[in-house]
N, C-alpha and C. Protein backbone atom coordinates (compact mmCIF):
# COMPACT_ATOMS: atom_id res chain seq x y z
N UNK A 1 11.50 1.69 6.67
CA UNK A 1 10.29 1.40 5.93
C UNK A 1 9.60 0.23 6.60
N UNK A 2 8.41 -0.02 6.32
CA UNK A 2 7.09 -0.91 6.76
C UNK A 2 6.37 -0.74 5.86
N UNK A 3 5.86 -2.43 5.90
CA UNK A 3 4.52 -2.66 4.86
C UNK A 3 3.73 -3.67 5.83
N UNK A 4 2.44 -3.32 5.58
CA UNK A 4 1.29 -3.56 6.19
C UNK A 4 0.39 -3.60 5.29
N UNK A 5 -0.32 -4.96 5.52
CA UNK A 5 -1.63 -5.55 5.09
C UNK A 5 -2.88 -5.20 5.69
N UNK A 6 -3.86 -4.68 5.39
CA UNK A 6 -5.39 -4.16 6.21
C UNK A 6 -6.08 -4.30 5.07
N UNK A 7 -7.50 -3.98 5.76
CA UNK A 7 -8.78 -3.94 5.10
C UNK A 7 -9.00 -3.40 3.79
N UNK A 8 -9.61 -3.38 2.69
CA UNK A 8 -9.20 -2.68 1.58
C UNK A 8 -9.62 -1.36 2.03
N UNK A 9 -9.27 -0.33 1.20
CA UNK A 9 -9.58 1.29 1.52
C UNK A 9 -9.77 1.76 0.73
N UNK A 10 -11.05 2.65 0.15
CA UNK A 10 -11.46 3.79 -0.54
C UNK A 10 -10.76 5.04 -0.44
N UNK A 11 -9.72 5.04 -1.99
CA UNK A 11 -8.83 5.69 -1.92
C UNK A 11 -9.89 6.96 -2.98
N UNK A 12 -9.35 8.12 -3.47
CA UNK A 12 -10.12 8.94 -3.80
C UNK A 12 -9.22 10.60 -4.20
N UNK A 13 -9.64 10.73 -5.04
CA UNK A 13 -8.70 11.90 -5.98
C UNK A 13 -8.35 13.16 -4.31
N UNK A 14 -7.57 14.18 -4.19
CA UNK A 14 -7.33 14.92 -3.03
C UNK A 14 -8.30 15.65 -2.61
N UNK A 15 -8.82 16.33 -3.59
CA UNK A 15 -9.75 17.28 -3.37
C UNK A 15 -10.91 17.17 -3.25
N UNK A 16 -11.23 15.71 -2.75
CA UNK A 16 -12.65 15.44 -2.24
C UNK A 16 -12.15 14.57 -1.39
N UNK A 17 -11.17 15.19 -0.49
CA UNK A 17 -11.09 14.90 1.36
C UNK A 17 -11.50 15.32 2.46
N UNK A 18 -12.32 16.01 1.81
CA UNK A 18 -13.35 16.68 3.01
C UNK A 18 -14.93 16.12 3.03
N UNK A 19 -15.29 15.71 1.96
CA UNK A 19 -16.66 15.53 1.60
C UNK A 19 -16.88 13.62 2.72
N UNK A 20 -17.77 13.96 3.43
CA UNK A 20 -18.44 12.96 4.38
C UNK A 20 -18.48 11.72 3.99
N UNK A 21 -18.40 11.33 2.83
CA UNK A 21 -18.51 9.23 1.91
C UNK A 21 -16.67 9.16 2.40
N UNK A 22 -16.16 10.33 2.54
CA UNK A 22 -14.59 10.12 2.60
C UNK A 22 -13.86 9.97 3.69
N UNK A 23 -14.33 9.30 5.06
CA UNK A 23 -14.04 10.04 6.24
C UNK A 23 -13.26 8.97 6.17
N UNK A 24 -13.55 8.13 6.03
CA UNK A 24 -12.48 6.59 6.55
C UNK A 24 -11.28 6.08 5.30
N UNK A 25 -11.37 7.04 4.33
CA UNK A 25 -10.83 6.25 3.33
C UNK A 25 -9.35 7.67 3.33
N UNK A 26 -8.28 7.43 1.77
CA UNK A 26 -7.11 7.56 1.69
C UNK A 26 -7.25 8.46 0.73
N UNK A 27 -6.86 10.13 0.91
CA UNK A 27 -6.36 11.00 -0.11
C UNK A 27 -5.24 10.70 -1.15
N UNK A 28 -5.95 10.62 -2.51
CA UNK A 28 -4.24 10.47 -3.34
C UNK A 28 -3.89 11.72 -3.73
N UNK A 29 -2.71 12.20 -3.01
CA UNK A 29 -2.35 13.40 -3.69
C UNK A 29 -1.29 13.94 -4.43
N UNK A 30 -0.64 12.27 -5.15
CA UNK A 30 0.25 12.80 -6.04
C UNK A 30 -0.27 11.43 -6.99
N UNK A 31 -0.56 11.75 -8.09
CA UNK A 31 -0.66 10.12 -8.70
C UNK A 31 -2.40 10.65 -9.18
N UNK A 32 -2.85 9.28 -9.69
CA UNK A 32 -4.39 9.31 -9.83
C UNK A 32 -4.72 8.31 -8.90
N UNK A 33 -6.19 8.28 -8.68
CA UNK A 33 -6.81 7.75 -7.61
C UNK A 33 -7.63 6.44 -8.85
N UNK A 34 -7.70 6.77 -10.14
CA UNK A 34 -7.82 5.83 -10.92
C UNK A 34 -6.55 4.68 -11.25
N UNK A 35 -5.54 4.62 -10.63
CA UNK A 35 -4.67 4.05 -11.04
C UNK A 35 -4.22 3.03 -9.42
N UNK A 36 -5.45 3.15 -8.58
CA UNK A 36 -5.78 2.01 -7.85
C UNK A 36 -6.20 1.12 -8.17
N UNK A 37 -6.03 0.24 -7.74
CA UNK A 37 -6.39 -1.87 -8.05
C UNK A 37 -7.25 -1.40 -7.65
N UNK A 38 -8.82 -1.85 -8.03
CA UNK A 38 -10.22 -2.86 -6.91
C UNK A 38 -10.53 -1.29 -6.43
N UNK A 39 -10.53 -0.36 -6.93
CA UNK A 39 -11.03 0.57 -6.08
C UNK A 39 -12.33 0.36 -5.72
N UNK A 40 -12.66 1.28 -4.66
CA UNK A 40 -14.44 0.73 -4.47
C UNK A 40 -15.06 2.36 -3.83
N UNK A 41 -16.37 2.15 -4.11
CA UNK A 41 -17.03 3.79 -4.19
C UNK A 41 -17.06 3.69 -2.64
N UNK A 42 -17.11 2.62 -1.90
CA UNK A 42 -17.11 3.65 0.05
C UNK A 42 -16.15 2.05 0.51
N UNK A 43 -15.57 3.17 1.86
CA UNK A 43 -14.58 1.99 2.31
C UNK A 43 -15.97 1.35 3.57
N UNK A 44 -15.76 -0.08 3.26
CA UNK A 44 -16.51 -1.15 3.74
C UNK A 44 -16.71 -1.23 5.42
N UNK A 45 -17.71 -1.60 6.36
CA UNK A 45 -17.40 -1.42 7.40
C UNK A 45 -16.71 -2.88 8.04
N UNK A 46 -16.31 -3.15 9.25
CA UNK A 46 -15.41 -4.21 9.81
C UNK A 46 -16.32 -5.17 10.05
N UNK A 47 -17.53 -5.49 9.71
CA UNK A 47 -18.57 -6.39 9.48
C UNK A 47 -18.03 -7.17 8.16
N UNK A 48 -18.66 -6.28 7.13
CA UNK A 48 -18.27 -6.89 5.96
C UNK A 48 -17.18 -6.66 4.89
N UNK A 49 -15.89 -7.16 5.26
CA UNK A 49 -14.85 -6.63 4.50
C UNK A 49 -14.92 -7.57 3.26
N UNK A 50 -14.20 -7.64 2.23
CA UNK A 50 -14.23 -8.09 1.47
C UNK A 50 -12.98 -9.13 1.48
N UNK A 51 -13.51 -10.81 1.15
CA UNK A 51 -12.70 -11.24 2.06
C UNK A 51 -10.91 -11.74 0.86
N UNK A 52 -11.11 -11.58 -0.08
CA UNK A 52 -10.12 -11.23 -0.66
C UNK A 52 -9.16 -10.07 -1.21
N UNK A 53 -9.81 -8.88 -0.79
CA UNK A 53 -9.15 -7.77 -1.43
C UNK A 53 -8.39 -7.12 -0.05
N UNK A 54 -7.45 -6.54 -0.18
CA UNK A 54 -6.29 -6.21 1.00
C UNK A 54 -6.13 -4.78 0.35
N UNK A 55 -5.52 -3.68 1.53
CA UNK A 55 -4.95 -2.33 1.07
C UNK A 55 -3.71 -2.86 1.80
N UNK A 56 -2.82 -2.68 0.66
CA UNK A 56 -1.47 -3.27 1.08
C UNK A 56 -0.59 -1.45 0.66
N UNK A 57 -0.09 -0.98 1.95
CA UNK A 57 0.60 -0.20 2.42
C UNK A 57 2.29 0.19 2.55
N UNK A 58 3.00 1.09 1.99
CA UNK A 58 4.51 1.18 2.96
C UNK A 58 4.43 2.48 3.11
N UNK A 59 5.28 2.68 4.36
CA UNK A 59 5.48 3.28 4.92
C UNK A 59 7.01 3.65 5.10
N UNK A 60 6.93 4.37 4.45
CA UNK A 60 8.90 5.21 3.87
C UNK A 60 9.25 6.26 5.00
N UNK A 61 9.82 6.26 5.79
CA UNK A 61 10.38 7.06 6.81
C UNK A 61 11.65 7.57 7.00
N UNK A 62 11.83 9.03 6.99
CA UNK A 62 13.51 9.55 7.23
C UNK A 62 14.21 8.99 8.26
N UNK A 63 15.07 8.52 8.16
CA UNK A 63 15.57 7.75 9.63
C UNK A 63 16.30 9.06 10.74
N UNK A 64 16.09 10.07 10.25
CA UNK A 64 16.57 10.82 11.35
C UNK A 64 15.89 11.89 11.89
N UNK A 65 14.55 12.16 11.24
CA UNK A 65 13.42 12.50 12.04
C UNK A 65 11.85 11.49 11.99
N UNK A 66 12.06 10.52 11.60
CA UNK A 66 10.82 10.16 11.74
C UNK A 66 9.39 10.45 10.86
N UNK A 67 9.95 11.15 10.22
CA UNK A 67 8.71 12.36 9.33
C UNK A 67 8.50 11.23 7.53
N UNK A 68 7.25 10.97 7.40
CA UNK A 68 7.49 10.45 6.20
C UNK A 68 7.91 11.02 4.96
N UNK A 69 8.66 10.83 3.96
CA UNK A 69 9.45 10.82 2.81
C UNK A 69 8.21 11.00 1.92
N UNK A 70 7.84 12.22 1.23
CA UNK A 70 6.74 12.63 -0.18
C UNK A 70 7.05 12.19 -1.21
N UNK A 71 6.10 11.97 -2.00
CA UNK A 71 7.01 12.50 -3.61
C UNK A 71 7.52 11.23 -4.18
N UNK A 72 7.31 9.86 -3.89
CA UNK A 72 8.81 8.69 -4.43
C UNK A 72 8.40 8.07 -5.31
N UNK A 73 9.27 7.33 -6.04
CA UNK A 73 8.43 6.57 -6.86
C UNK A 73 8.21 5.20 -6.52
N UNK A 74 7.42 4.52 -6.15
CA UNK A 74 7.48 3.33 -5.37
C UNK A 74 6.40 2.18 -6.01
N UNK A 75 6.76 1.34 -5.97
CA UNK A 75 6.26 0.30 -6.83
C UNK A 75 6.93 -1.05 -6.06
N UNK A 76 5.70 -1.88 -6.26
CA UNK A 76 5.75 -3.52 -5.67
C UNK A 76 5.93 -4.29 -7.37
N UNK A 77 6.28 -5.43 -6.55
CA UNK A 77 6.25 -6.83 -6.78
C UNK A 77 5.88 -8.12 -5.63
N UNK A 78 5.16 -8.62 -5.91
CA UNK A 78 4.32 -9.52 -5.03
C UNK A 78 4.46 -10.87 -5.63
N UNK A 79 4.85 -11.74 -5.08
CA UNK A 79 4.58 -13.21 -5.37
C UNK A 79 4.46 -14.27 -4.43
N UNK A 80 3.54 -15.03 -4.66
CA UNK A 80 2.76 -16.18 -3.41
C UNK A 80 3.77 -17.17 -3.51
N UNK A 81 4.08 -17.31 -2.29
CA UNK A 81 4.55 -18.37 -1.74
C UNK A 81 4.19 -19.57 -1.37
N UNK A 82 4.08 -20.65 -2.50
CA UNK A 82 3.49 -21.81 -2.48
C UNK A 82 4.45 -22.81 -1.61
N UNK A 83 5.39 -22.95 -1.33
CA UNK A 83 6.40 -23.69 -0.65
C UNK A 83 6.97 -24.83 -1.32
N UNK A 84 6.96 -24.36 -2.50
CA UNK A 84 7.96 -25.21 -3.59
C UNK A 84 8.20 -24.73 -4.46
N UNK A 85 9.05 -25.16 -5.86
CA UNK A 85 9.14 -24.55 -6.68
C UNK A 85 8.20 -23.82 -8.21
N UNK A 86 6.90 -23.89 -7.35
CA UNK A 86 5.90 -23.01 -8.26
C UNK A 86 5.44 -21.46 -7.70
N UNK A 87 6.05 -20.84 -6.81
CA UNK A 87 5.98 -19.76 -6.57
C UNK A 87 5.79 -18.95 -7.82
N UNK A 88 4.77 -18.09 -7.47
CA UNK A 88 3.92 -17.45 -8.62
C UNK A 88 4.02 -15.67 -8.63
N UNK A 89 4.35 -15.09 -9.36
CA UNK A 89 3.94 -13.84 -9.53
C UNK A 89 2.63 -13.21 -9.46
N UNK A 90 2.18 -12.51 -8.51
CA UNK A 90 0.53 -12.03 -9.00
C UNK A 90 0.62 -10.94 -9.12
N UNK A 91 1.62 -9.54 -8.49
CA UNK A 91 1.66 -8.53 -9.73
C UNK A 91 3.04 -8.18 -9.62
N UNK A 92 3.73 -7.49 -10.57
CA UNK A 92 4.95 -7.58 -10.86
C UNK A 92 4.80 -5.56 -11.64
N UNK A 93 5.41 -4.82 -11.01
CA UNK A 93 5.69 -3.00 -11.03
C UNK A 93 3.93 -2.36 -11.10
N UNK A 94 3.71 -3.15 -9.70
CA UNK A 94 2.48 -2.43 -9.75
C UNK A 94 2.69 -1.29 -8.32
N UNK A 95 2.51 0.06 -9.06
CA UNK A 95 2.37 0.85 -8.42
C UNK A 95 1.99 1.55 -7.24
N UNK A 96 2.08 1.86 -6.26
CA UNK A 96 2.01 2.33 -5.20
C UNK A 96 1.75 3.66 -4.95
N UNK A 97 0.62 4.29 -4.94
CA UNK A 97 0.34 6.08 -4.76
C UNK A 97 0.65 6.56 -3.77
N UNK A 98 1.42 7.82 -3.44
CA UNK A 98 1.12 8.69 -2.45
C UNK A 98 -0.25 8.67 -1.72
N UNK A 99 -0.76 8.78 -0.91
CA UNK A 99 -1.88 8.68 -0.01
C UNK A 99 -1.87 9.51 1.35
N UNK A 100 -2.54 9.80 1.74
CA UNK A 100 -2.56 10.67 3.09
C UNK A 100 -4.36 9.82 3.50
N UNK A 101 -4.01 9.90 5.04
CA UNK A 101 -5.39 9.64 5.58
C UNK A 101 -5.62 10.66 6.51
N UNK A 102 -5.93 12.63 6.36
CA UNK A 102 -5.98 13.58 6.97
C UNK A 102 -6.40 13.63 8.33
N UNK A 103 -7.33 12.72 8.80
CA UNK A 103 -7.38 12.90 10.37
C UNK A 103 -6.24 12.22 10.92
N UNK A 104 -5.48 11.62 10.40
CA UNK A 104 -4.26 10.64 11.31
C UNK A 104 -3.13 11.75 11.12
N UNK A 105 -2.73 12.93 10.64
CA UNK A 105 -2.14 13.76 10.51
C UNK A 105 -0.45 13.09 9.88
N UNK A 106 0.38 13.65 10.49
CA UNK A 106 1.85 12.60 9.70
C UNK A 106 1.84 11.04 9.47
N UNK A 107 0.59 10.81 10.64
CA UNK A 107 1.09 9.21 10.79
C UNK A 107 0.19 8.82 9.34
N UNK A 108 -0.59 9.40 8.96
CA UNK A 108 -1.47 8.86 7.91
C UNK A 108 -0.73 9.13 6.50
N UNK A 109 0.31 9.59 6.33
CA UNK A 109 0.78 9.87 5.08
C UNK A 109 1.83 8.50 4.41
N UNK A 110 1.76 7.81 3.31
CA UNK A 110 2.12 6.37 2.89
C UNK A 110 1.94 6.32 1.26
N UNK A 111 2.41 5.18 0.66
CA UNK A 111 2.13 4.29 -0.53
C UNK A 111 1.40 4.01 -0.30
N UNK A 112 0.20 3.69 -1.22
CA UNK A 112 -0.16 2.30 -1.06
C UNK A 112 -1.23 2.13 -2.37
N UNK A 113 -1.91 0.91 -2.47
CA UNK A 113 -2.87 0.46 -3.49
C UNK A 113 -3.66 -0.59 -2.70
N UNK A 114 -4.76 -0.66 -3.39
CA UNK A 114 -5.64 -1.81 -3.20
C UNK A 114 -5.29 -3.08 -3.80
N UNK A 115 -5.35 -4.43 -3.47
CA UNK A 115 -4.64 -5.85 -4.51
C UNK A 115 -5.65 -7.05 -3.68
N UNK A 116 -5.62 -7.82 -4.76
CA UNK A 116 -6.35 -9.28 -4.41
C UNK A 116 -5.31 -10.01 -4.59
N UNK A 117 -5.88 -10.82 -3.23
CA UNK A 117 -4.42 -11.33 -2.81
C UNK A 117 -5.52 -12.69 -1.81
N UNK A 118 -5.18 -14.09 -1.90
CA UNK A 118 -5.52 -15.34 -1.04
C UNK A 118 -5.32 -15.15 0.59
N UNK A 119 -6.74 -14.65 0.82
CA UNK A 119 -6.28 -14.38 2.55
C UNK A 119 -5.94 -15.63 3.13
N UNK A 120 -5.69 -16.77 2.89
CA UNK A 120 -4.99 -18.21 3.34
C UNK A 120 -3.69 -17.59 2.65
N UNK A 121 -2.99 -16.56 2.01
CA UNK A 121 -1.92 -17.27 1.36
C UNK A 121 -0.47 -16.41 2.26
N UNK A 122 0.55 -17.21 1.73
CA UNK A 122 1.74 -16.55 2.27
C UNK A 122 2.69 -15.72 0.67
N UNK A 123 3.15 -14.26 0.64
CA UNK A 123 3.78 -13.44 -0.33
C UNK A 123 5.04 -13.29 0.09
N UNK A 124 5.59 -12.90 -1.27
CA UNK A 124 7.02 -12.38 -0.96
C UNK A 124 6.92 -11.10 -1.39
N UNK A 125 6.60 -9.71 -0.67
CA UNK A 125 6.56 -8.69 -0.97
C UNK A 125 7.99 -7.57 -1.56
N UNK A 126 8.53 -7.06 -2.91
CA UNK A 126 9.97 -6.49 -2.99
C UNK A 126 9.10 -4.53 -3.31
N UNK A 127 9.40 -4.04 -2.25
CA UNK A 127 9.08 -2.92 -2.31
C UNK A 127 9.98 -2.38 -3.44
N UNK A 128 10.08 -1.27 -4.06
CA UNK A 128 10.93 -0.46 -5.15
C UNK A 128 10.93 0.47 -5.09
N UNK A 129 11.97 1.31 -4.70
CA UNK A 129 11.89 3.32 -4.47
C UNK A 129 13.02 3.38 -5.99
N UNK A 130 12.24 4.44 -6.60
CA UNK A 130 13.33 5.06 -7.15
C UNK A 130 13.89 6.17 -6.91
N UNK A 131 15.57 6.18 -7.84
CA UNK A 131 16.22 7.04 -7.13
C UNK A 131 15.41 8.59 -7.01
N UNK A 132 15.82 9.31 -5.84
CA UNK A 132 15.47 10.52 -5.83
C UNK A 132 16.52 11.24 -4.87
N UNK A 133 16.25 12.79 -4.73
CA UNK A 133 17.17 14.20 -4.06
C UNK A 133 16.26 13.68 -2.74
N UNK A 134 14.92 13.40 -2.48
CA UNK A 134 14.22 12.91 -1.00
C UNK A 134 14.81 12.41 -0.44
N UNK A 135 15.32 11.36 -1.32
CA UNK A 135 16.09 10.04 0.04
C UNK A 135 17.66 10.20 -0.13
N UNK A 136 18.28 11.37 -0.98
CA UNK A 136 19.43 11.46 -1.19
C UNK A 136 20.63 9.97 -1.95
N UNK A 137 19.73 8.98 -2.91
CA UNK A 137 20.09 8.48 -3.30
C UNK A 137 20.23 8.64 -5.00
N UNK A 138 21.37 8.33 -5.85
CA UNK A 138 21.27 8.24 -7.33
C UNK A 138 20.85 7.14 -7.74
N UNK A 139 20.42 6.24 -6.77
CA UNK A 139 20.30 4.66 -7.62
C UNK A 139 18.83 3.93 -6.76
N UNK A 140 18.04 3.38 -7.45
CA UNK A 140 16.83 3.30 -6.74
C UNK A 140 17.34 2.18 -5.66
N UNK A 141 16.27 1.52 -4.85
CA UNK A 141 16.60 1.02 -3.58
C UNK A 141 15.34 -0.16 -4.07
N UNK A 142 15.68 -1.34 -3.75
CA UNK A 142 14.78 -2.03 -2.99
C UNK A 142 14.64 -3.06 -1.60
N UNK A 143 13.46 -3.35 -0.88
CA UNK A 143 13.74 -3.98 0.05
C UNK A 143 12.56 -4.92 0.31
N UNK A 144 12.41 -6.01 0.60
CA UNK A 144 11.65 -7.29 0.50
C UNK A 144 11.40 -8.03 1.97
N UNK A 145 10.18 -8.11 2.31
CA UNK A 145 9.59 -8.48 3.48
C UNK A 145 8.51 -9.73 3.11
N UNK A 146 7.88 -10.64 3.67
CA UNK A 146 7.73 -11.37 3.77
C UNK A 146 5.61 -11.70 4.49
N UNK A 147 4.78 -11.73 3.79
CA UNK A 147 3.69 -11.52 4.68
C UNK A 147 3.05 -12.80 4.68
N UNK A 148 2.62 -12.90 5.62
CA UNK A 148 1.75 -14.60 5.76
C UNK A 148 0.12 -13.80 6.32
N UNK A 149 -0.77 -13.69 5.47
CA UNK A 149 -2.00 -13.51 5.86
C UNK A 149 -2.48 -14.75 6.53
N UNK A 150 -2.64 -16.00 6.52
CA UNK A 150 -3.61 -16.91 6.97
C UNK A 150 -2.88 -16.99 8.78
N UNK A 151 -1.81 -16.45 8.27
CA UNK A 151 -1.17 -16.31 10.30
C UNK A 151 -1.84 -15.65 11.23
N UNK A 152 -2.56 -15.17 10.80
CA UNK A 152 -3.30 -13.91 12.09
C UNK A 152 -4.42 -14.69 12.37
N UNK A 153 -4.85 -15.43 11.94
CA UNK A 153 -6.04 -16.17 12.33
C UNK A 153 -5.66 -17.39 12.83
N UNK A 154 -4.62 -17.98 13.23
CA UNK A 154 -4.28 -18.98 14.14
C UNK A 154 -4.16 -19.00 15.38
């Protein structure tokens, strides 16, 4: 698995993945497309992104072909990393949709949601799969990575 921080993205119910406002943005095709954070009616161009809102992404992969994992139930927890003991929760079992981005073909298929999040700030991201027959587990899984947005701009 991988999680990745980008631009926010105009996510959008499945069956209007063909229609032209949709070319750059994320099919939800298991889940609702209403049950995105911050959704927004067109994804923004690299001029003007919006400078607090993030499409925060994972990326669930079979480890023995490479092919992404459908179907999971996957859900974050996010909390900013202030560097003492006030570390803060900003969302706590917020959901993660199935998504496909159809011209990227396998590589475009993922979790993810839209979230406002301090582009100066540093998170403690705990991804959450539950159990499923996909990943051949009875007991859900989680795993926790670490993102520093204000790093990329140094």
């Amino acid at each position: 698995m991988d999680v990745a921080v980008g631009p926010i993205a105009r996510m959008f119910d499945a069956e209007d993945w063909q229609q032209p406002a949709n070319a750059g943005g994320g099919a939800v095709f298991a889940g609702r497309a209403d049950e995105v954070v911050e959704n927004i009616a067109a994804e923004p161009g690299p001029a003007d992104p919006p400078a607090d809102l993030f499409n925060l992404d994972a990326h669930i992969y079979d480890v023995d072909t490479g092919y992404p994992v459908p179907y999971l139930d996957v859900a974050v927890d996010v909390i900013r990393l202030d560097g003492d003991d006030d570390d803060r929760p900003e969302f706590t079992g917020l959901g993660l949709v199935p998504v496909a981005r159809p011209r990227k073909g396998t590589a475009g298929l993922h979790y993810g949601n839209n979230v406002a999040l301090d582009p100066e700030g540093s998170y403690r991201v705990w991804v959450h799969i539950g159990a499923s027959a996909l990943t051949g587990t009875d007991e859900p899984s989680s795993l926790d990575f670490t993102l520093d947005l204000g790093a990329a701009d140094e």
